[in-house]
C-alpha atoms as a PDB file:
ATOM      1  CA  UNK A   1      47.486 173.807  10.411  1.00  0.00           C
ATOM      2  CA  UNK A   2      47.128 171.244  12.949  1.00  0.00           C
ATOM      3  CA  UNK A   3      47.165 174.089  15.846  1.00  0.00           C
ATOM      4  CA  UNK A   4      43.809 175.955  13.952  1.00  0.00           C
ATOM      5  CA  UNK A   5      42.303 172.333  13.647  1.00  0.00           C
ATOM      6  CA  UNK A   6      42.668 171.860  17.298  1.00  0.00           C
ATOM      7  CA  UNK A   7      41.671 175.378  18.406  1.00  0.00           C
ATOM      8  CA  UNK A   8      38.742 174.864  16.254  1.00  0.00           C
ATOM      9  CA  UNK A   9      37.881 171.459  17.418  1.00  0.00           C
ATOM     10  CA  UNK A  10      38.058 172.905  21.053  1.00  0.00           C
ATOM     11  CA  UNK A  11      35.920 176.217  19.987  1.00  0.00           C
ATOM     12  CA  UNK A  12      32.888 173.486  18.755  1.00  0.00           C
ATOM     13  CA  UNK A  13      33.832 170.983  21.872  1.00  0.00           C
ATOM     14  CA  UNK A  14      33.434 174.315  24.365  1.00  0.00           C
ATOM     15  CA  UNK A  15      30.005 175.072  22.336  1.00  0.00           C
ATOM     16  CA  UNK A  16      28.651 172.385  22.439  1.00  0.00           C
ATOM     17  CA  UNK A  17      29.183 171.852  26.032  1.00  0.00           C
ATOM     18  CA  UNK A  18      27.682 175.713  26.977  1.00  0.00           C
ATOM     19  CA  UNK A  19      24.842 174.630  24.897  1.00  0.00           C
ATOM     20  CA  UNK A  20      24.227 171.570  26.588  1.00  0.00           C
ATOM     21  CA  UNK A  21      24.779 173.610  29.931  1.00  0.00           C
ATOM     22  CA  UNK A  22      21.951 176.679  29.164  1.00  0.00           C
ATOM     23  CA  UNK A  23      19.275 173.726  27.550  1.00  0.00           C
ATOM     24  CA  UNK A  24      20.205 171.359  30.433  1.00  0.00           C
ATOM     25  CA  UNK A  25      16.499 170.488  31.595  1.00  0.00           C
ATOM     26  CA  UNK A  26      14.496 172.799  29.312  1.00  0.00           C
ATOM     27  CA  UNK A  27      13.827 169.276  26.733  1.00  0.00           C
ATOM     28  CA  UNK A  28      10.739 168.461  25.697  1.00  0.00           C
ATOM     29  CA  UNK A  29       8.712 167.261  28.605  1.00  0.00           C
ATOM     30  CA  UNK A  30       5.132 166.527  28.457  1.00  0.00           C
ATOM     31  CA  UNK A  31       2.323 163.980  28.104  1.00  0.00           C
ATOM     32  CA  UNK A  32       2.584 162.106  25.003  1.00  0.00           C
ATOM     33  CA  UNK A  33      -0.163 159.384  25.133  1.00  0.00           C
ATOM     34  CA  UNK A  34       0.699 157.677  21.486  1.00  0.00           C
ATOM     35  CA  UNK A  35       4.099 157.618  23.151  1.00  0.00           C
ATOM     36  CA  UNK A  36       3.047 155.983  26.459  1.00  0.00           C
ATOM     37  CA  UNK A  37       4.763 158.887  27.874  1.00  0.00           C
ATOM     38  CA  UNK A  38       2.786 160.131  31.093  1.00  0.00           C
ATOM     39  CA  UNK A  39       4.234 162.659  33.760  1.00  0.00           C
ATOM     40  CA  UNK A  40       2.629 162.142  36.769  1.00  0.00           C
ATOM     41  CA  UNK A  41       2.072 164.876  39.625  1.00  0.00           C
ATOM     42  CA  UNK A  42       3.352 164.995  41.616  1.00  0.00           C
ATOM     43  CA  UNK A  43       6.247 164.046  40.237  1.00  0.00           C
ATOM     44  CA  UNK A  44       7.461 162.185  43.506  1.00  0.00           C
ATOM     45  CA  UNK A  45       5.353 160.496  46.863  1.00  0.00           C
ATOM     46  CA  UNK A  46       6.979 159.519  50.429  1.00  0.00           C
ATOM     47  CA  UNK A  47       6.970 155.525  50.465  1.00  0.00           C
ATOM     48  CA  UNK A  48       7.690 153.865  53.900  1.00  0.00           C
ATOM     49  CA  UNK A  49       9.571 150.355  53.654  1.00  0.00           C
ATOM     50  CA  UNK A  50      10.063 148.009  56.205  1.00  0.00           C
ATOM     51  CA  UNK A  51      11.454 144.546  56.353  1.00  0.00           C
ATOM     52  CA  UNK A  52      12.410 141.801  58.628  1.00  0.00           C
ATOM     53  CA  UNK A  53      13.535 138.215  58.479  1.00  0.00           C
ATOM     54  CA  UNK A  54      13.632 135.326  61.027  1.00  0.00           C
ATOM     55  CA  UNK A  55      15.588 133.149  59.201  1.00  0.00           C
ATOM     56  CA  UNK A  56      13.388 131.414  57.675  1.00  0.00           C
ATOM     57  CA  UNK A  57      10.504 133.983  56.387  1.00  0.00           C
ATOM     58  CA  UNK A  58      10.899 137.520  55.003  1.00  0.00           C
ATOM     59  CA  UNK A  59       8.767 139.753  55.447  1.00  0.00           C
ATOM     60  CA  UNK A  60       8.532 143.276  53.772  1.00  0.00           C
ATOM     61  CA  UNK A  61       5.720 145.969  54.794  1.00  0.00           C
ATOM     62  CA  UNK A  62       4.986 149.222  52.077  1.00  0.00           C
ATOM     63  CA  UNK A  63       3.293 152.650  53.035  1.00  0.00           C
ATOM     64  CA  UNK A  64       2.200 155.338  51.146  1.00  0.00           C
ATOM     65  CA  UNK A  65      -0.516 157.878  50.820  1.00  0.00           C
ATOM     66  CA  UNK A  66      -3.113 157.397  49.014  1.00  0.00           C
ATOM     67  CA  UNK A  67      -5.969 160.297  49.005  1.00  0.00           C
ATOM     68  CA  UNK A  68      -7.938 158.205  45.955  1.00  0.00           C
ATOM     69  CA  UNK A  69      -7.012 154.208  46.491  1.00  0.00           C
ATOM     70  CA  UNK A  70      -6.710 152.605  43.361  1.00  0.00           C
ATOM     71  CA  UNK A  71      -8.936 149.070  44.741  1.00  0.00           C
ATOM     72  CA  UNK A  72     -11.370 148.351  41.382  1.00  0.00           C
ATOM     73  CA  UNK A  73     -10.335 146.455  38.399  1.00  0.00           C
ATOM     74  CA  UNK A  74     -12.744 144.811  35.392  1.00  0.00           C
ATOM     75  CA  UNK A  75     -15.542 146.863  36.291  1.00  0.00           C
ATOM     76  CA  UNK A  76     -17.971 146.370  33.339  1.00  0.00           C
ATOM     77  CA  UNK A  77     -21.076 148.699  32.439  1.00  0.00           C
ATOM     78  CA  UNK A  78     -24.107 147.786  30.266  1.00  0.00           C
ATOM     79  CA  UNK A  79     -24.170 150.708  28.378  1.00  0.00           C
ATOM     80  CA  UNK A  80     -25.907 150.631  24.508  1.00  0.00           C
ATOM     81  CA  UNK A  81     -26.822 147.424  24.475  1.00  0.00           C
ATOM     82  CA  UNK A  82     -23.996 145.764  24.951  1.00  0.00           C
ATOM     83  CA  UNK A  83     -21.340 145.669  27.728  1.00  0.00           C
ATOM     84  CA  UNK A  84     -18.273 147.617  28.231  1.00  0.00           C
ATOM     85  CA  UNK A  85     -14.823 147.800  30.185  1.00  0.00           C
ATOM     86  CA  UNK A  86     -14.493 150.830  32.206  1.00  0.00           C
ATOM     87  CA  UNK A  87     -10.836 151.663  33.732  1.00  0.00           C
ATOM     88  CA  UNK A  88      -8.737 149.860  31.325  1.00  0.00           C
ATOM     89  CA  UNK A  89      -4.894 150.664  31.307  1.00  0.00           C
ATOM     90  CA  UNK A  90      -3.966 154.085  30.378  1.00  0.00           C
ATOM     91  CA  UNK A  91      -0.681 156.011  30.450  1.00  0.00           C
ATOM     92  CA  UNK A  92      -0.722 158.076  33.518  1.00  0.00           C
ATOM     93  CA  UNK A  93      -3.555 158.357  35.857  1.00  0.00           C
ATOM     94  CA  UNK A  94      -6.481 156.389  35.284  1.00  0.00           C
ATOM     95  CA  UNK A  95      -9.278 159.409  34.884  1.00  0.00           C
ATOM     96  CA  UNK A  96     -12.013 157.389  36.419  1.00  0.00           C
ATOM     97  CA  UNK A  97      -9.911 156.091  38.998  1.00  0.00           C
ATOM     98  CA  UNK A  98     -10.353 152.537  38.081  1.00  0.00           C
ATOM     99  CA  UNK A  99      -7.292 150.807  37.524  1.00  0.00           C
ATOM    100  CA  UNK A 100      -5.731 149.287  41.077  1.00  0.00           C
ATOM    101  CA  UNK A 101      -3.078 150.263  43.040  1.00  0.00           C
ATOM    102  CA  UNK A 102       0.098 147.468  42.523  1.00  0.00           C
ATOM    103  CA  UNK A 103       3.322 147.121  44.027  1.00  0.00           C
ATOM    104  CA  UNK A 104       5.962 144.540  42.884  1.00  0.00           C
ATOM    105  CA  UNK A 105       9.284 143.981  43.959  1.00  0.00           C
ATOM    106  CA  UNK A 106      12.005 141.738  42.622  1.00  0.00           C
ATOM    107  CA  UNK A 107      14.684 139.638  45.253  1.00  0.00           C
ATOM    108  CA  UNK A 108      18.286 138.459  43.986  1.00  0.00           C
ATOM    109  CA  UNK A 109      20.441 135.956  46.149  1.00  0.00           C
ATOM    110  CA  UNK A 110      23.617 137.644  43.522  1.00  0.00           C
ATOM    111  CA  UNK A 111      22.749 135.357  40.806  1.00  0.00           C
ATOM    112  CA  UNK A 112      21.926 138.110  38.645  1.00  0.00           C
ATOM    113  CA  UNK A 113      25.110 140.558  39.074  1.00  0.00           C
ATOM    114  CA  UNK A 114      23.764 143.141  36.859  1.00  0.00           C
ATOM    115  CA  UNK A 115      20.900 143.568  39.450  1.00  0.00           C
ATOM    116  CA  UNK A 116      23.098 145.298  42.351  1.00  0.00           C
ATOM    117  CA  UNK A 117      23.899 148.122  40.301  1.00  0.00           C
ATOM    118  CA  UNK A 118      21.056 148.752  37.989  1.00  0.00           C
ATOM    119  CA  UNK A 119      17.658 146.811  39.863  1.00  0.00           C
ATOM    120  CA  UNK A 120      14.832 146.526  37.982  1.00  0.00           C
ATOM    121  CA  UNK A 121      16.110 148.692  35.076  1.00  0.00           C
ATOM    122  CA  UNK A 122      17.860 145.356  33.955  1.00  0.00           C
ATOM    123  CA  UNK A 123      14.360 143.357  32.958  1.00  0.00           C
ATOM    124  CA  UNK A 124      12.987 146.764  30.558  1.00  0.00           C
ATOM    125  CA  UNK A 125      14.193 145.447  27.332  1.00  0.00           C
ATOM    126  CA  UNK A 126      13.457 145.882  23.882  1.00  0.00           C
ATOM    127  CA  UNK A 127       9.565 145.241  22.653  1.00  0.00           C
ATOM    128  CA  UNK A 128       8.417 145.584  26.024  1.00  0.00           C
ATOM    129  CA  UNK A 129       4.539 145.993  26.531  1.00  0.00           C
ATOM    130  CA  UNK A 130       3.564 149.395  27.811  1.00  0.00           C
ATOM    131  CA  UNK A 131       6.726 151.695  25.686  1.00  0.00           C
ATOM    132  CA  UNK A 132       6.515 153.084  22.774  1.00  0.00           C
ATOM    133  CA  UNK A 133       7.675 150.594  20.728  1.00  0.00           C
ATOM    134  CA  UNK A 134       5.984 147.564  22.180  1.00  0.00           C
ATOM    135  CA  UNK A 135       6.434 144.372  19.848  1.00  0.00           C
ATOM    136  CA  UNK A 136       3.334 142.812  18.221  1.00  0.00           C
ATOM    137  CA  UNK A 137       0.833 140.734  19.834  1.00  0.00           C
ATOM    138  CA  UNK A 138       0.860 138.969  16.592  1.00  0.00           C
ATOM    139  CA  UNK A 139       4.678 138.740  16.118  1.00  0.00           C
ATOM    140  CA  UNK A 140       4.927 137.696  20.055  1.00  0.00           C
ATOM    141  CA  UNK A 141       2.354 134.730  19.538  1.00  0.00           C
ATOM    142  CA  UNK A 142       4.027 133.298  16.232  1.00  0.00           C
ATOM    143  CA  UNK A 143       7.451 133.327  17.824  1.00  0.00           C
ATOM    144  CA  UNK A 144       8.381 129.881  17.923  1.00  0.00           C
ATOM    145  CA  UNK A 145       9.863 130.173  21.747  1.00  0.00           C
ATOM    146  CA  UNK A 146       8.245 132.977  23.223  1.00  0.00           C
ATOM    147  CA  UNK A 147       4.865 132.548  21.754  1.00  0.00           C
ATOM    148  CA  UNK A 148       4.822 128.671  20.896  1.00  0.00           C
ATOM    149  CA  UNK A 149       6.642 127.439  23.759  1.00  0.00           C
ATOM    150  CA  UNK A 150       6.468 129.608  26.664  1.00  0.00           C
ATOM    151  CA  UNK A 151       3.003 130.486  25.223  1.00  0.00           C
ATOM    152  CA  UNK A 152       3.828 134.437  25.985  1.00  0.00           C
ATOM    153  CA  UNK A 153       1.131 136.711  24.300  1.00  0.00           C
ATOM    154  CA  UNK A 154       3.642 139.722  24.731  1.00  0.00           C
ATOM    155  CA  UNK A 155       7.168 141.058  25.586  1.00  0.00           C
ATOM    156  CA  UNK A 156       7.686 140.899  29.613  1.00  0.00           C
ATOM    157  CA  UNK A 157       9.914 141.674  31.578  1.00  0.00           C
ATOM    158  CA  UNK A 158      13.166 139.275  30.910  1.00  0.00           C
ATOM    159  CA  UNK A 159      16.815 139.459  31.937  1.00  0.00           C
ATOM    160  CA  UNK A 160      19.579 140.308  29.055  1.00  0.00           C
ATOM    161  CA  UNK A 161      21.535 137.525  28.896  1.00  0.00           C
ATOM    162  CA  UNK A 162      18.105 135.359  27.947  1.00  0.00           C
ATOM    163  CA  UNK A 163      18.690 137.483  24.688  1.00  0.00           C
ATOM    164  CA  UNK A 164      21.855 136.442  22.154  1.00  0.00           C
ATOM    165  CA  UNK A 165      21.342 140.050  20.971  1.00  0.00           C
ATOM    166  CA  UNK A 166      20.601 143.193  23.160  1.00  0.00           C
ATOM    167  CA  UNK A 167      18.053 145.397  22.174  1.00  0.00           C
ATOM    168  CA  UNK A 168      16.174 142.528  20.034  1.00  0.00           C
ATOM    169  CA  UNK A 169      13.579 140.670  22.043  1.00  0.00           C
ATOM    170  CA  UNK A 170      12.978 137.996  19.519  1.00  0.00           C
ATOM    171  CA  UNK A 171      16.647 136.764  20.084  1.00  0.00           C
ATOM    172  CA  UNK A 172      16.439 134.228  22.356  1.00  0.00           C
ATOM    173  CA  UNK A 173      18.791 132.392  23.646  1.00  0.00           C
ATOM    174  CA  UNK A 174      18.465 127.974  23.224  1.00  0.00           C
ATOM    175  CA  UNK A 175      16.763 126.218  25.620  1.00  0.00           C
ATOM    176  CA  UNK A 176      19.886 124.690  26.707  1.00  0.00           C
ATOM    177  CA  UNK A 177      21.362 128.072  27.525  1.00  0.00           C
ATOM    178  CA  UNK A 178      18.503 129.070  29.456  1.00  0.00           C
ATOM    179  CA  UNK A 179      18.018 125.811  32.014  1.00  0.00           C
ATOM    180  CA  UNK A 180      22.016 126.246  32.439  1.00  0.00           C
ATOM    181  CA  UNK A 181      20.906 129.676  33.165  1.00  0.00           C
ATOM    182  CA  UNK A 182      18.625 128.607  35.735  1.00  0.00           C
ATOM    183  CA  UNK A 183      20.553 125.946  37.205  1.00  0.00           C
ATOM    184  CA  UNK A 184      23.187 128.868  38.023  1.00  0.00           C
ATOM    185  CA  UNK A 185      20.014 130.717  39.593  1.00  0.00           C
ATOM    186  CA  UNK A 186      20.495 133.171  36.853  1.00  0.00           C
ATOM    187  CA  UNK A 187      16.772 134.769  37.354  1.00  0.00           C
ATOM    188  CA  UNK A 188      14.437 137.468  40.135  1.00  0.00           C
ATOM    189  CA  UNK A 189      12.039 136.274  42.306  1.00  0.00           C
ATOM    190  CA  UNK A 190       9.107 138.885  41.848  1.00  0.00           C
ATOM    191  CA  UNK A 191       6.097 139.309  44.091  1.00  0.00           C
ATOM    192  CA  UNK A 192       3.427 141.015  43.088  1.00  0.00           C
ATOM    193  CA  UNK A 193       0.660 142.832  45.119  1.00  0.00           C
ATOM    194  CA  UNK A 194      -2.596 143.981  43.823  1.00  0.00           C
ATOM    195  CA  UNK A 195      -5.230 146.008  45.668  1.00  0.00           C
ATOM    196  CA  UNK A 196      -8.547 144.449  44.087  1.00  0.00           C
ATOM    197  CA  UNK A 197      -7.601 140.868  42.862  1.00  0.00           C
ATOM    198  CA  UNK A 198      -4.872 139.971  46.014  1.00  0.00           C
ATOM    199  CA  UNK A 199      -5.326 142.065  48.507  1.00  0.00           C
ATOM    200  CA  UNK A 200      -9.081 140.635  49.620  1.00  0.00           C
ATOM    201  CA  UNK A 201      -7.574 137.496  49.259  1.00  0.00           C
ATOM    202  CA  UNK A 202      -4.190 138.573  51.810  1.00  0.00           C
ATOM    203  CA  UNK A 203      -1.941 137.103  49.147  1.00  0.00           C
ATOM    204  CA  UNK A 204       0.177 138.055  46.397  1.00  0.00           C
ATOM    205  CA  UNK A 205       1.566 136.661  42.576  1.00  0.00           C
ATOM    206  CA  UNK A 206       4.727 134.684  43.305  1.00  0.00           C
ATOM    207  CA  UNK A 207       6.587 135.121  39.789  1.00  0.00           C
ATOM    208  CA  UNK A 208      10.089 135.017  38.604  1.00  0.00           C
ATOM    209  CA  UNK A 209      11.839 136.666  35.819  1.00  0.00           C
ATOM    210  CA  UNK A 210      14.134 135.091  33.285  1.00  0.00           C
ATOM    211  CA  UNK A 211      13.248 134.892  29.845  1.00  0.00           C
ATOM    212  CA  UNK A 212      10.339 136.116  30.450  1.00  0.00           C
ATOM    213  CA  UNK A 213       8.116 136.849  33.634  1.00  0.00           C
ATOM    214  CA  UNK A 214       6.896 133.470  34.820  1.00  0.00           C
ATOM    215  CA  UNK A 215       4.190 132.460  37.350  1.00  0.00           C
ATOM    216  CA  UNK A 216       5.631 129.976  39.581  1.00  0.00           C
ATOM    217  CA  UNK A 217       3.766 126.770  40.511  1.00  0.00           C
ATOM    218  CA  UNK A 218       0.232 127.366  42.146  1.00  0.00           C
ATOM    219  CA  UNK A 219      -3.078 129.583  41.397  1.00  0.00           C
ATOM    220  CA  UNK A 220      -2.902 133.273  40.653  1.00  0.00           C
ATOM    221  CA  UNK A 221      -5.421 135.966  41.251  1.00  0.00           C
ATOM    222  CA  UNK A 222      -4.451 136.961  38.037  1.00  0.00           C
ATOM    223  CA  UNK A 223      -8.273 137.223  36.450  1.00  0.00           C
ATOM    224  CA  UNK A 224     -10.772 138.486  34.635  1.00  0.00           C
ATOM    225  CA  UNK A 225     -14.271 138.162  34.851  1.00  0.00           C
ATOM    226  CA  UNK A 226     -15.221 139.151  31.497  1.00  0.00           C
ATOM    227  CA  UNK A 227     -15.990 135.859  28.919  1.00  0.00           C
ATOM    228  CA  UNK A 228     -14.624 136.816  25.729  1.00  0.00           C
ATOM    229  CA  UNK A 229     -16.796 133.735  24.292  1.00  0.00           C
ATOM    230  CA  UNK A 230     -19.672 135.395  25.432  1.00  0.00           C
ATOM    231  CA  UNK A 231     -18.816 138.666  25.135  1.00  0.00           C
ATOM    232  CA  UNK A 232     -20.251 139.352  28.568  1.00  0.00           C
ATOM    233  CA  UNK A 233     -18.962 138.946  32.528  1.00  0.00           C
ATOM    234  CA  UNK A 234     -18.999 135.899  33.858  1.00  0.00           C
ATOM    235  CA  UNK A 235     -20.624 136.466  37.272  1.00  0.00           C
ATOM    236  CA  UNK A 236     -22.929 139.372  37.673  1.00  0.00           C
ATOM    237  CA  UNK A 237     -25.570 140.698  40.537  1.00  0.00           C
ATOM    238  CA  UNK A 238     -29.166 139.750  39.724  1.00  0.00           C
ATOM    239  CA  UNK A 239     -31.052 142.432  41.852  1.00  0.00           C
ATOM    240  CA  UNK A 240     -33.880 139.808  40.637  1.00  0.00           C
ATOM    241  CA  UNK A 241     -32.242 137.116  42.896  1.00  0.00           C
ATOM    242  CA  UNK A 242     -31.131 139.656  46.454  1.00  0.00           C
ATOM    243  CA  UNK A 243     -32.834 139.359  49.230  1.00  0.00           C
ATOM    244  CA  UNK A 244     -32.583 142.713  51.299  1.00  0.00           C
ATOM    245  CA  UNK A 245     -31.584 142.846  54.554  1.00  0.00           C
ATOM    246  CA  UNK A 246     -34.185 142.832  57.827  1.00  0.00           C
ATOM    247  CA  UNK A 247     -34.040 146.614  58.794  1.00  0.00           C
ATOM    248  CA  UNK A 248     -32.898 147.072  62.336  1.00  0.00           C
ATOM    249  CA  UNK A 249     -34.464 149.506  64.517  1.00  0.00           C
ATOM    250  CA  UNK A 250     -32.928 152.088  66.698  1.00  0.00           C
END
């Protein structure tokens, strides 16, 4: 009896696995927007990295090809009557090509050992914004850490050990826990690049991630020029108010 139960158990083990082996890549793949699920094409881009370090400054240069740069953000039409948003986030591609390009990185001196092994993976937790199963605005800004304290309006990044359970963002840790956490230099320093609100400016976001992604001290470029008060932007071209320029001859 027991030999038939293992000859059967190994029969179902060995179909299972020749299943697995003829499906292997033929899932379900394809653009699910109410899913955030987007698959770009192509699917992969050359990206040229270099770094260098005098002891004292790092410096890290990115290069990639880009035959439509991503440089606008907030661009706002009058359209109707009333104004509107054009090139808000979308999953995927941006069809008016209106969303800007963006590269961030995140730096570990090995206070964070997770991050040698799994990088950035480590911060995408549960209730994240931009998944499928992103956790309330409303539930975020009543939290009585996140939203009340830290005043977060949504899930961030954070680091898993800010949580007392994994896979439930709400868990957080005490506040005790989390300044021994920093005092141990358990968090990533993050910089982030943007092509319309930093690049003009030849700076970028200096942010770190622990229980949350922080802004460290200082001014951000991080902005918007629409007034929600006002419903309308806050700075706007008067062609009233231009004065052309002299034409030149030649």
């Amino acid at each position: 009896m027991a030999r038939v139960a293992l000859y059967g158990a190994l029969v179902l083990f060995l179909g299972v696995l020749g299943l697995s082996w003829l499906t292997h890549g033929t899932g379900i793949i394809r653009n699910d927007p109410s899913h955030e699920i987007a698959i770009p094409s192509p699917l992969t881009m050359p990206l040229q990295v270099k770094a260098a370090y005098n002891e004292q400054d790092i410096f890290v240069r990115y290069r990639w090809p880009s035959p439509r740069p991503g440089i606008h953000h907030d661009v706002l039409v009058y359209r109707g009557g009333k104004w509107e948003v054009q090139g808000q986030p979308v999953p995927g591609s941006q069809p008016d090509g209106l969303a800007e390009d963006r590269v961030a990185m995140m730096l570990d001196d090995g206070g964070v050992p997770e991050f040698a092994r799994y990088g950035g993976y480590i911060t995408v937790g549960d209730g994240i914004t931009s998944v499928s199963r992103s956790a309330d605005t409303k539930a975020v800004r009543a939290h009585p850490d996140l939203g009340q304290r830290l005043r977060q309006v949504e899930v961030s990044k954070y680091l898993p050990d800010t949580r007392r359970v994994i896979g439930d963002w709400s868990a957080l840790v005490s506040e005790s826990d989390l300044a021994a956490q920093r005092k141990a230099g358990y968090f990533l320093d993050l910089w982030h690049w943007r092509a319309h609100r930093s690049n003009p400016l030849n700076i970028a976001d200096d942010q770190h991630v622990a229980a949350a992604r922080f802004s460290d001290p200082g001014r951000s470029p991080y902005a918007t020029n629409w007034n929600n008060e006002t419903k309308q932007p806050r700075l706007m071209l008067d062609q009233a108010e231009v004065v052309p320029l002299p034409e030149t001859g030649g």
